[in-house]
PDB file of N, CA and C in Angstrom:
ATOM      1  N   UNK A   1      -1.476  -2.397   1.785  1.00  0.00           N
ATOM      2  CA  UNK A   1      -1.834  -1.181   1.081  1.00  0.00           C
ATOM      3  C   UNK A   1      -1.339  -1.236  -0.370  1.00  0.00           C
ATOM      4  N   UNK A   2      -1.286  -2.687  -0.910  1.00  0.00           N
ATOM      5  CA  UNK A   2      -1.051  -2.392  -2.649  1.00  0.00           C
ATOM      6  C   UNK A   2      -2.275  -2.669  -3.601  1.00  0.00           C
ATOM      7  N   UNK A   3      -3.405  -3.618  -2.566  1.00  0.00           N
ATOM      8  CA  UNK A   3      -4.352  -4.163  -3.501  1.00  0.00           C
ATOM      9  C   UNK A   3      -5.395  -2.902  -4.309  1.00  0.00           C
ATOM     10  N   UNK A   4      -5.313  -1.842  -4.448  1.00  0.00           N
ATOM     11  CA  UNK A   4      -5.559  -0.487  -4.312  1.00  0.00           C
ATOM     12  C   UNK A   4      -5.218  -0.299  -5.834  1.00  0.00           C
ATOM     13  N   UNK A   5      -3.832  -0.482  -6.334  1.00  0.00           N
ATOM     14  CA  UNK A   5      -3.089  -0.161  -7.168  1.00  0.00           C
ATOM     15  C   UNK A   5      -3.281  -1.329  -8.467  1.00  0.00           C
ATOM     16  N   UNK A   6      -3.995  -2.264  -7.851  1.00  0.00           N
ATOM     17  CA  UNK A   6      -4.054  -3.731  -9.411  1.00  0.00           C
ATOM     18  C   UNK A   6      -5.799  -3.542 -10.048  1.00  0.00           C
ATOM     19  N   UNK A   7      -5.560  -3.819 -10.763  1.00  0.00           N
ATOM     20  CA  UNK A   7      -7.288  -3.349 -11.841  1.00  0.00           C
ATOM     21  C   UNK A   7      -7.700  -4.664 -11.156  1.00  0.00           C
ATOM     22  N   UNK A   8      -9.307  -4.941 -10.960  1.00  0.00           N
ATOM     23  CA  UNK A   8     -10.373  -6.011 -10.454  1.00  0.00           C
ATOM     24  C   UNK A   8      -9.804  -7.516 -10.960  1.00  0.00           C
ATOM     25  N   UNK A   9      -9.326  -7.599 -11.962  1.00  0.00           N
ATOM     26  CA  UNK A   9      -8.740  -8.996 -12.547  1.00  0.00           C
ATOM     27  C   UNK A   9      -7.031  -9.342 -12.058  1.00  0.00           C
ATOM     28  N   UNK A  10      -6.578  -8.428 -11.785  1.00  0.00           N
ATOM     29  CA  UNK A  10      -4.876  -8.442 -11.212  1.00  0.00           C
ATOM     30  C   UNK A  10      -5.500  -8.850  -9.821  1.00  0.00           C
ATOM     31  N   UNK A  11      -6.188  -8.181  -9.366  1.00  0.00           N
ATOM     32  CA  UNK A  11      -6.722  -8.574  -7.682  1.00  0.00           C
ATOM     33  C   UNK A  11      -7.214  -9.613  -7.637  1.00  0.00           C
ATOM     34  N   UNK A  12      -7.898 -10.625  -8.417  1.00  0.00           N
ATOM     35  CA  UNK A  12      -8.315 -11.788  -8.401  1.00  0.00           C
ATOM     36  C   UNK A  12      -6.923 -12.620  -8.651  1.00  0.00           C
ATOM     37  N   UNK A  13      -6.290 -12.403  -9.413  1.00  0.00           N
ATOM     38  CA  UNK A  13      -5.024 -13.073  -9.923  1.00  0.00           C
ATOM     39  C   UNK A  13      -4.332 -13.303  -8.710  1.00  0.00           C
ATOM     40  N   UNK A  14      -3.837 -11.770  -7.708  1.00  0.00           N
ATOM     41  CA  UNK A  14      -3.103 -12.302  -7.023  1.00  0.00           C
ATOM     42  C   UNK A  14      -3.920 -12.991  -5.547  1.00  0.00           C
ATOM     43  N   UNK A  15      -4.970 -12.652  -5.605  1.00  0.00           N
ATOM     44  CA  UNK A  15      -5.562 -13.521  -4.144  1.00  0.00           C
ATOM     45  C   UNK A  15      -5.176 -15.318  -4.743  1.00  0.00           C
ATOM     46  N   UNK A  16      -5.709 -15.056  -5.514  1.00  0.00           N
ATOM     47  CA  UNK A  16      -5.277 -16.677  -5.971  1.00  0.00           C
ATOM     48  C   UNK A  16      -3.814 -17.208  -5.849  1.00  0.00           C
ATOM     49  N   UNK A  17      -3.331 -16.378  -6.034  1.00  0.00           N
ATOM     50  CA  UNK A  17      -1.740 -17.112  -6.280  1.00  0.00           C
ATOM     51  C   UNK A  17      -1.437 -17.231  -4.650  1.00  0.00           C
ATOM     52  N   UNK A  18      -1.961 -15.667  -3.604  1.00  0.00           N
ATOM     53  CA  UNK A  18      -2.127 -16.429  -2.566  1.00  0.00           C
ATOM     54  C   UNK A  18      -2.056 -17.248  -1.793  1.00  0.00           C
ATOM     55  N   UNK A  19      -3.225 -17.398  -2.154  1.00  0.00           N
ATOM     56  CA  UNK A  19      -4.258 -19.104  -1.967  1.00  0.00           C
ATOM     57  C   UNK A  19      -3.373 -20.089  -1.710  1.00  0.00           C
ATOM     58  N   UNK A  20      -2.777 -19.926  -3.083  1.00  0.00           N
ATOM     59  CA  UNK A  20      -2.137 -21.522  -3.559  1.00  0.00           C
ATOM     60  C   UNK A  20      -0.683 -21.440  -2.620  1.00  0.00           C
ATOM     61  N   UNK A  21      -0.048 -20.828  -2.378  1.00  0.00           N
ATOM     62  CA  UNK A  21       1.068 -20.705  -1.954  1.00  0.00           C
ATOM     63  C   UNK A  21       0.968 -20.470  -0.285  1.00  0.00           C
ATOM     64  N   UNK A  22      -0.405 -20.142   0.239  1.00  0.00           N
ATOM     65  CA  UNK A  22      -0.493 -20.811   1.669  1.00  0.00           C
ATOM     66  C   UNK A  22      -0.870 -22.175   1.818  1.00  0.00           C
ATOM     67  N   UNK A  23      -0.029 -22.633   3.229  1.00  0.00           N
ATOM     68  CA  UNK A  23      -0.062 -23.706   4.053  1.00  0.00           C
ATOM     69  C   UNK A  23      -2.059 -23.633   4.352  1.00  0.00           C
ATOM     70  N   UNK A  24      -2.703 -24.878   4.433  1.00  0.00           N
ATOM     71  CA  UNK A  24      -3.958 -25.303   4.744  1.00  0.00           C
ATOM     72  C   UNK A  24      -3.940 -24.726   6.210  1.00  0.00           C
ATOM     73  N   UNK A  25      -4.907 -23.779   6.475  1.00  0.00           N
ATOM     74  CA  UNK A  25      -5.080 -23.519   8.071  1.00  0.00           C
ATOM     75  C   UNK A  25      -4.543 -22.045   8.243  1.00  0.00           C
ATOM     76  N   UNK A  26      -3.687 -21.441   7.550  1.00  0.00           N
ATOM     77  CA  UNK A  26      -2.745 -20.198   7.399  1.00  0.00           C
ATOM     78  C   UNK A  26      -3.646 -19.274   7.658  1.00  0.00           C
ATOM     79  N   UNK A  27      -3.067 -17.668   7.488  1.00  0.00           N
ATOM     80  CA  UNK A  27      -4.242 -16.951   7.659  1.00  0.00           C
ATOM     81  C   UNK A  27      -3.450 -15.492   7.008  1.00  0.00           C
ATOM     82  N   UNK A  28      -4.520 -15.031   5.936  1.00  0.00           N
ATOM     83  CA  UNK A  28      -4.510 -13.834   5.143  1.00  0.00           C
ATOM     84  C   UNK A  28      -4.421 -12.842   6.151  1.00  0.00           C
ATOM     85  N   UNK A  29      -3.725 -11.206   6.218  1.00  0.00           N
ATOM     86  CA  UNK A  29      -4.243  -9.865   6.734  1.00  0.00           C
ATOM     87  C   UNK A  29      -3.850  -9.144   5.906  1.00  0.00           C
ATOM     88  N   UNK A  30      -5.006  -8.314   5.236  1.00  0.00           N
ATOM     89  CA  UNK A  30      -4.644  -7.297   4.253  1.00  0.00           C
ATOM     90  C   UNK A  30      -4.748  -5.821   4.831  1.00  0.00           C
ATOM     91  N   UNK A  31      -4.321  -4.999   4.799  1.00  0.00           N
ATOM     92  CA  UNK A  31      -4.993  -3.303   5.060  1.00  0.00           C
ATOM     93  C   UNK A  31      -4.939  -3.075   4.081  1.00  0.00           C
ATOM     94  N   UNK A  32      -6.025  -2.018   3.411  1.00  0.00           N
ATOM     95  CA  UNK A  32      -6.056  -1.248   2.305  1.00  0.00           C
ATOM     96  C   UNK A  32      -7.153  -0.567   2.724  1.00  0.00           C
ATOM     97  N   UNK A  33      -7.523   0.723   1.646  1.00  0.00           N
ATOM     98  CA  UNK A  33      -8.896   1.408   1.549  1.00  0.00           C
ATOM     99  C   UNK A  33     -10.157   0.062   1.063  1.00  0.00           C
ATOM    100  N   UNK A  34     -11.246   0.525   2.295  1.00  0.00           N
ATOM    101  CA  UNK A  34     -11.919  -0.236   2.194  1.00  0.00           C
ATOM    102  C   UNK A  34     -13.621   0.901   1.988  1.00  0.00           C
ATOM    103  N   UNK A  35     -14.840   0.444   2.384  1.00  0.00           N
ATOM    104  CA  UNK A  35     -15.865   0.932   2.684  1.00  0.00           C
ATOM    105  C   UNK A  35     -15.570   2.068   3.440  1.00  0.00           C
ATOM    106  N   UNK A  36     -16.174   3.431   2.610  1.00  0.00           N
ATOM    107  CA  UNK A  36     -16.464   4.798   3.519  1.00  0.00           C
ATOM    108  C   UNK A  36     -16.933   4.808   4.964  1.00  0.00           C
ATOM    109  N   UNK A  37     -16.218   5.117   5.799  1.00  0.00           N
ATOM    110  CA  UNK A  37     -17.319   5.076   7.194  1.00  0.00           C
ATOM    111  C   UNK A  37     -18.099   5.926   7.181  1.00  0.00           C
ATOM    112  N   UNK A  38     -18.153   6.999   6.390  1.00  0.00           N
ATOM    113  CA  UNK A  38     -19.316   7.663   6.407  1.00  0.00           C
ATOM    114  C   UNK A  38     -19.122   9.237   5.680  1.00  0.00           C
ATOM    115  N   UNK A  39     -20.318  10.084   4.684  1.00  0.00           N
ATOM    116  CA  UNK A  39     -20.097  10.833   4.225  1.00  0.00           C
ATOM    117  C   UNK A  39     -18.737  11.771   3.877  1.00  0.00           C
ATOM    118  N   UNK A  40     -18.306  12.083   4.579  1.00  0.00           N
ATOM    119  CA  UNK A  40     -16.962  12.885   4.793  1.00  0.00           C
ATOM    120  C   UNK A  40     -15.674  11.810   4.387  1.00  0.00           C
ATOM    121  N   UNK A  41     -15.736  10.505   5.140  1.00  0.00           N
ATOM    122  CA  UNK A  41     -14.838   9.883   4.655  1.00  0.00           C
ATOM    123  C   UNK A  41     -14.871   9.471   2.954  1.00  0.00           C
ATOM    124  N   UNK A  42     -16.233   9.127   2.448  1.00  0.00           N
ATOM    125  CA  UNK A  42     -16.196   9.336   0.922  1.00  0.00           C
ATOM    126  C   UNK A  42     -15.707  10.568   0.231  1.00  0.00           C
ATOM    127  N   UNK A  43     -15.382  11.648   0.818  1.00  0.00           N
ATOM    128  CA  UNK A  43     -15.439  12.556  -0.139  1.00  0.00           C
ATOM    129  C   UNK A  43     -13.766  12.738   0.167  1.00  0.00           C
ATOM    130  N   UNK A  44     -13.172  12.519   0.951  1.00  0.00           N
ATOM    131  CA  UNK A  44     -11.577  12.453   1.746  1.00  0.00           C
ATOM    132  C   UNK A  44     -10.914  11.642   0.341  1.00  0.00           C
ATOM    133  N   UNK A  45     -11.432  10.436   0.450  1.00  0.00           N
ATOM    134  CA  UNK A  45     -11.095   9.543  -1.002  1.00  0.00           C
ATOM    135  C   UNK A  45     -10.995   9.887  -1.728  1.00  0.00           C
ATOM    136  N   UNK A  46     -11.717  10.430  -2.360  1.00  0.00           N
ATOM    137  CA  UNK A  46     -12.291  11.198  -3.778  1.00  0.00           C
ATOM    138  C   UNK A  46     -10.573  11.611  -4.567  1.00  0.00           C
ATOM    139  N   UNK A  47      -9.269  12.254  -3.167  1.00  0.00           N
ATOM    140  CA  UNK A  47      -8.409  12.544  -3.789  1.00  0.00           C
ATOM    141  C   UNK A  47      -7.501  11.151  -3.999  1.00  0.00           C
ATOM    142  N   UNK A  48      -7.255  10.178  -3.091  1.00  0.00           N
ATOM    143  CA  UNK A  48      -7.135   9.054  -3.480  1.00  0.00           C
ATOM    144  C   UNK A  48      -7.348   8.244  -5.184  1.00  0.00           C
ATOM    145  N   UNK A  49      -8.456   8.603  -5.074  1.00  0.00           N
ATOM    146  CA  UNK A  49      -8.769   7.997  -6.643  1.00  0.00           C
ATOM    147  C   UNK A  49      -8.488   8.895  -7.302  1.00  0.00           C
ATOM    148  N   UNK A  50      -8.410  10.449  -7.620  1.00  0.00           N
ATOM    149  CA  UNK A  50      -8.130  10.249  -8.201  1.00  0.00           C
ATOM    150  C   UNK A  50      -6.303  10.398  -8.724  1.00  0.00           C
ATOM    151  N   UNK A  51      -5.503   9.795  -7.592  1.00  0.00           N
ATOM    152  CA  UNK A  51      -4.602   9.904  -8.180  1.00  0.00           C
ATOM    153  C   UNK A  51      -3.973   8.418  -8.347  1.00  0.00           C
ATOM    154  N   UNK A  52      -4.788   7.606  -7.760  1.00  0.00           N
ATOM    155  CA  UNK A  52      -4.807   6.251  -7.769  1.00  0.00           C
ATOM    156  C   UNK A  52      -5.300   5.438  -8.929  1.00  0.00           C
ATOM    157  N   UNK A  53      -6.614   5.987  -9.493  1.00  0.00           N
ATOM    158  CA  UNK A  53      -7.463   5.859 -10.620  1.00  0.00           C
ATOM    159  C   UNK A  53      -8.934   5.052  -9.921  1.00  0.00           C
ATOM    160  N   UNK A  54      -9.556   5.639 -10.731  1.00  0.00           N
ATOM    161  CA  UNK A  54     -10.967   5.052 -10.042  1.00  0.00           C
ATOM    162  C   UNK A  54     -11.162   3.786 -10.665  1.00  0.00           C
ATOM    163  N   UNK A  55     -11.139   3.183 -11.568  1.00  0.00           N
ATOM    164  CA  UNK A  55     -10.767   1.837 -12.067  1.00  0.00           C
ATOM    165  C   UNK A  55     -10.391   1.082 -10.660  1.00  0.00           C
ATOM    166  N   UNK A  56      -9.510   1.428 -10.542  1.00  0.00           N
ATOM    167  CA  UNK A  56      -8.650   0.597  -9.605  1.00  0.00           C
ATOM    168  C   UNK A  56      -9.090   0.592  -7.939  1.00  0.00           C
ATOM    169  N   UNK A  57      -9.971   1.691  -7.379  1.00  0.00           N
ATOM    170  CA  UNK A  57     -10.316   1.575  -6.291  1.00  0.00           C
ATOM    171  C   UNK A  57     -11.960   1.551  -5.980  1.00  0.00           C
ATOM    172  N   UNK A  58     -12.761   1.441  -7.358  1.00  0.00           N
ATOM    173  CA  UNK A  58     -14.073   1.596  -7.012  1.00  0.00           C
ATOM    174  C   UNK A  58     -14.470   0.244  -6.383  1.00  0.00           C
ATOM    175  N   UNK A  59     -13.858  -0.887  -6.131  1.00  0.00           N
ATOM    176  CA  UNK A  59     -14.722  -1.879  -5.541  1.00  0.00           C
ATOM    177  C   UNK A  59     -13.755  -1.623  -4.187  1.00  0.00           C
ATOM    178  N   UNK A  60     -13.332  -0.784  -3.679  1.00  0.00           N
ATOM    179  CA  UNK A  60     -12.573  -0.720  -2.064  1.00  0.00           C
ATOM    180  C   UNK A  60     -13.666   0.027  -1.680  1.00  0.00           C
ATOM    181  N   UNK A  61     -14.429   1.107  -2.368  1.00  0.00           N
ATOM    182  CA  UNK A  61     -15.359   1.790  -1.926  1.00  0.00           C
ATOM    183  C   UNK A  61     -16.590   1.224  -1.473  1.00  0.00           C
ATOM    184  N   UNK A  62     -16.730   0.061  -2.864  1.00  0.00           N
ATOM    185  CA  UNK A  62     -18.229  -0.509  -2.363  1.00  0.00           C
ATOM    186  C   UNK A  62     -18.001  -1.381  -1.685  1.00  0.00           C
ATOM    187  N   UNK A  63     -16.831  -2.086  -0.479  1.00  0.00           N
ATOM    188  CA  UNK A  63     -16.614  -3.157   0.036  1.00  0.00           C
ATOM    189  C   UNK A  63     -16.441  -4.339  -0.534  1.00  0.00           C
ATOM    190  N   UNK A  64     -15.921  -4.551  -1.426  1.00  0.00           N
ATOM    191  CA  UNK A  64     -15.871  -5.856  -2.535  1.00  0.00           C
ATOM    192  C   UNK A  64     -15.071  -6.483  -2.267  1.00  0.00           C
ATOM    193  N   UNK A  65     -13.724  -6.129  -1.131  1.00  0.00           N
ATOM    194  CA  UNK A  65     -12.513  -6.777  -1.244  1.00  0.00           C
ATOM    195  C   UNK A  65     -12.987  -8.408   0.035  1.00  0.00           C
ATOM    196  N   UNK A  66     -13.807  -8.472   0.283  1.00  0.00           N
ATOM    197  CA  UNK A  66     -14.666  -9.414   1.218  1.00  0.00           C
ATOM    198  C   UNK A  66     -15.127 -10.267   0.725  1.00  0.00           C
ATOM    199  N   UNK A  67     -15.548 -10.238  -0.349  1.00  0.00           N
ATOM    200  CA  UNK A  67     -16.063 -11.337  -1.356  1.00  0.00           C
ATOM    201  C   UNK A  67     -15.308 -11.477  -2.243  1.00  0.00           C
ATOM    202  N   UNK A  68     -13.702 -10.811  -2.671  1.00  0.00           N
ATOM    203  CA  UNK A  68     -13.241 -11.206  -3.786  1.00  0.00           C
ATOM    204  C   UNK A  68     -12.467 -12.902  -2.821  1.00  0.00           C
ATOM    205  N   UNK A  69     -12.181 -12.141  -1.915  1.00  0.00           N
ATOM    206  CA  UNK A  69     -11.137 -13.302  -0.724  1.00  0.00           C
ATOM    207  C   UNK A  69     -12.105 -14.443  -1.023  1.00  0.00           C
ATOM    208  N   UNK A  70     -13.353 -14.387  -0.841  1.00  0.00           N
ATOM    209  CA  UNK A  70     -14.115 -15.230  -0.216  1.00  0.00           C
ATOM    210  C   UNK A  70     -14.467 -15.979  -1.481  1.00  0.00           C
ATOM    211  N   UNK A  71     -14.874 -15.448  -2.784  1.00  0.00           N
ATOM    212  CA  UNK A  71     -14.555 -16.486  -4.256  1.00  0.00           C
ATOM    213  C   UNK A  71     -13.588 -17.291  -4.421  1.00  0.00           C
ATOM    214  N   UNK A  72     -12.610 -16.678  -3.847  1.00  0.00           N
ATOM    215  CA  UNK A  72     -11.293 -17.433  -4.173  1.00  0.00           C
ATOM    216  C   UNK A  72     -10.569 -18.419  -2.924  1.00  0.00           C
ATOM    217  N   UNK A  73     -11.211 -18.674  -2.375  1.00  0.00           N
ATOM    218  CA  UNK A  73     -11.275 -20.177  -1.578  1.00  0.00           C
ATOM    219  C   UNK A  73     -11.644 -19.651   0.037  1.00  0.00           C
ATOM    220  N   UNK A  74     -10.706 -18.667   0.091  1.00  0.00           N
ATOM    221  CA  UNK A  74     -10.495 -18.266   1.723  1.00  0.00           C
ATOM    222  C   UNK A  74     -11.884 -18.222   2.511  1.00  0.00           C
ATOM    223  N   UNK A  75     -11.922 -18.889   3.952  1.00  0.00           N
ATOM    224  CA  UNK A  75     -13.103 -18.739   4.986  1.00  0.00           C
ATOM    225  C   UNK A  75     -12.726 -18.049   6.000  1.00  0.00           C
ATOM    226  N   UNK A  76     -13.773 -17.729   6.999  1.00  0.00           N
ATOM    227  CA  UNK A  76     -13.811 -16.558   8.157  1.00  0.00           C
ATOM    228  C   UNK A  76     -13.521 -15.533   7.939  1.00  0.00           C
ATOM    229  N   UNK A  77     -13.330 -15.095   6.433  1.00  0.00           N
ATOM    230  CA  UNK A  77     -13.165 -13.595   5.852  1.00  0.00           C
ATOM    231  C   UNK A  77     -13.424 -12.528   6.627  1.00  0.00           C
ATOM    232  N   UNK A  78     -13.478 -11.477   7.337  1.00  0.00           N
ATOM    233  CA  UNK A  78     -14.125 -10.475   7.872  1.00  0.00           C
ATOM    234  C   UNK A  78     -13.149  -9.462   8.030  1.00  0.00           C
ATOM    235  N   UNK A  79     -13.575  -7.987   8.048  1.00  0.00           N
ATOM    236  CA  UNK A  79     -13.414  -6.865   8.062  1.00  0.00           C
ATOM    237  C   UNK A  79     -13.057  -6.560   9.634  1.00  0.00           C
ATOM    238  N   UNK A  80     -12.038  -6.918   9.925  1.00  0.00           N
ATOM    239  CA  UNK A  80     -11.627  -6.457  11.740  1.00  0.00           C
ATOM    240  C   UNK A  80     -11.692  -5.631  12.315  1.00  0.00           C
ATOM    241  N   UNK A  81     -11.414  -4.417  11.362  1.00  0.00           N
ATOM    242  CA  UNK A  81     -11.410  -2.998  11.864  1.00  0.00           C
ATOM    243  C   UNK A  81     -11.586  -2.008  10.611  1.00  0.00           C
ATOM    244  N   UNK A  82     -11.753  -0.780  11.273  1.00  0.00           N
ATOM    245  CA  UNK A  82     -11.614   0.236  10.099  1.00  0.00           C
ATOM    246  C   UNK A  82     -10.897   1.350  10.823  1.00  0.00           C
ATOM    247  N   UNK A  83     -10.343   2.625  10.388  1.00  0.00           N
ATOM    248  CA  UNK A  83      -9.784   3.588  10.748  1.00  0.00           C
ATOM    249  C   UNK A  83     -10.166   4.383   9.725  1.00  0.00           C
ATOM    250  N   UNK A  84     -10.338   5.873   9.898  1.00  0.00           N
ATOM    251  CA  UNK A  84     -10.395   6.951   9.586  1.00  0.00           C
ATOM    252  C   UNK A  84      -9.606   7.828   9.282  1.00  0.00           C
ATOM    253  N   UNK A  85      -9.271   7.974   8.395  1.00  0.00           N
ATOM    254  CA  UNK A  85      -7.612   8.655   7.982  1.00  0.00           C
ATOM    255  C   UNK A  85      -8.166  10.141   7.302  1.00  0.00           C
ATOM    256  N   UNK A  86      -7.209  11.158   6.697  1.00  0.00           N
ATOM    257  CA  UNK A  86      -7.866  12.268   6.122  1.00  0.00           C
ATOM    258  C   UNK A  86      -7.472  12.061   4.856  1.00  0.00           C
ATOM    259  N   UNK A  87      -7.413  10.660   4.643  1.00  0.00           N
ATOM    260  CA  UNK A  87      -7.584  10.353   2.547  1.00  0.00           C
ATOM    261  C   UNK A  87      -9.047   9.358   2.744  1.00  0.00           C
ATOM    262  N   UNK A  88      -9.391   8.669   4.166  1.00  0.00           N
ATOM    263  CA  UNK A  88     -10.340   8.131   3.563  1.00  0.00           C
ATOM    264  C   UNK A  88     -10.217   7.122   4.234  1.00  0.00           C
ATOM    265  N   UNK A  89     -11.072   5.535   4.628  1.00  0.00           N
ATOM    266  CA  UNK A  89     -11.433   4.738   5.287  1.00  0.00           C
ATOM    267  C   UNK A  89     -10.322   3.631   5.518  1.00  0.00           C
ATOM    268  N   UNK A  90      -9.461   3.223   6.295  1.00  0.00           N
ATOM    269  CA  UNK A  90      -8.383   1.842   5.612  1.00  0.00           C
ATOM    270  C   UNK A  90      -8.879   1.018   6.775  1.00  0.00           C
ATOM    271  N   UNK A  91      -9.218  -0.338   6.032  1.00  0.00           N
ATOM    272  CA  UNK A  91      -9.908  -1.701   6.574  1.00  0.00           C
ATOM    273  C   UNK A  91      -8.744  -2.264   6.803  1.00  0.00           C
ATOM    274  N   UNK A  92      -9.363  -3.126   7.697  1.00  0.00           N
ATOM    275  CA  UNK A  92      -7.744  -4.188   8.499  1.00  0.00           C
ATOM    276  C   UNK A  92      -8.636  -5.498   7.856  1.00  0.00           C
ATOM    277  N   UNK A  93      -8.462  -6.488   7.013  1.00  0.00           N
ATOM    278  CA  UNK A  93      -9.237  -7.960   6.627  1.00  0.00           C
ATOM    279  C   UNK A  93      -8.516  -9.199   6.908  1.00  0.00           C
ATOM    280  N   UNK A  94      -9.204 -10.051   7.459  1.00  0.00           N
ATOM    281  CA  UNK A  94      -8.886 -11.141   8.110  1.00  0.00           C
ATOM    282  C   UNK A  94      -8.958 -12.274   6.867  1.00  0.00           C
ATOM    283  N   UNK A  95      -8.527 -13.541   6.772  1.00  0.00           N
ATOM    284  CA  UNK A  95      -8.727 -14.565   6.180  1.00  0.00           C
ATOM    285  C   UNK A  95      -8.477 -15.629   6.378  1.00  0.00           C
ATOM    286  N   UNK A  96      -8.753 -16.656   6.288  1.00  0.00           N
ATOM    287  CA  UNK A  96      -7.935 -18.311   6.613  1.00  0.00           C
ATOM    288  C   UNK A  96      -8.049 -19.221   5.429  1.00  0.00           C
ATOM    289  N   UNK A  97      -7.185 -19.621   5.274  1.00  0.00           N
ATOM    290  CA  UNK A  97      -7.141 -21.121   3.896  1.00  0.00           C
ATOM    291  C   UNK A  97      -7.665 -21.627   4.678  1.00  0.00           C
ATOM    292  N   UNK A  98      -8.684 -22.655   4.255  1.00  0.00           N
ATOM    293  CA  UNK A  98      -9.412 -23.722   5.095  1.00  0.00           C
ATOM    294  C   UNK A  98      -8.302 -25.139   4.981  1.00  0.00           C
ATOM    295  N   UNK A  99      -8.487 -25.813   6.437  1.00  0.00           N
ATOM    296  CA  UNK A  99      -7.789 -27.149   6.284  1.00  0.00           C
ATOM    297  C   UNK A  99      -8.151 -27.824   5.386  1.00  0.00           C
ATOM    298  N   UNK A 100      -7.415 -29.200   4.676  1.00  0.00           N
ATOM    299  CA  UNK A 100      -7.355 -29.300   3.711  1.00  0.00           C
ATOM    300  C   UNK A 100      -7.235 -30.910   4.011  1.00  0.00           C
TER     301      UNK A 100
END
């Protein structure tokens, strides 16, 4: 629950550093706000951002944090779960450094 708090280029920065600092085969789990499950949960957020800043959480909304992993080397990326909270959607994300 910090990737929330770094602007789109800090979040690339640190998946990378990541990266580099896992063992080949290892395996990423992030929770954070992810994709709305649905109407109500978008609007639950709404106070989230804004005390979070919308800068900083508009690609948790559109699901982006799936493909940032996945630019930056990591495979079997996927979204495990979601939960429903009364601020708003928090994703459980899977990852693996590929062997090497």
């Amino acid at each position: 629950m910090f990737f929330h708090h770094l602007n789109w280029e800090d979040k690339g920065i640190t998946v990378r550093e990541i990266f580099r600092v896992l063992k080949p085969g290892a395996e990423l789990h992030v929770a954070d706000w992810g994709r709305a499950g649905n109407l109500w949960m978008r609007g639950l957020f709404l106070m989230v951002q804004l005390l979070d800043g919308f800068n900083n959480t508009q690609e948790h909304v559109k699901g982006k944090l799936i493909s940032l992993f996945e630019e930056n080397g990591f495979v079997n990326v996927s979204q495990l779960k979601a939960y429903n909270t009364i601020y708003g959607t928090i994703a459980l994300y899977s990852a693996t450094k590929p062997d090497q």
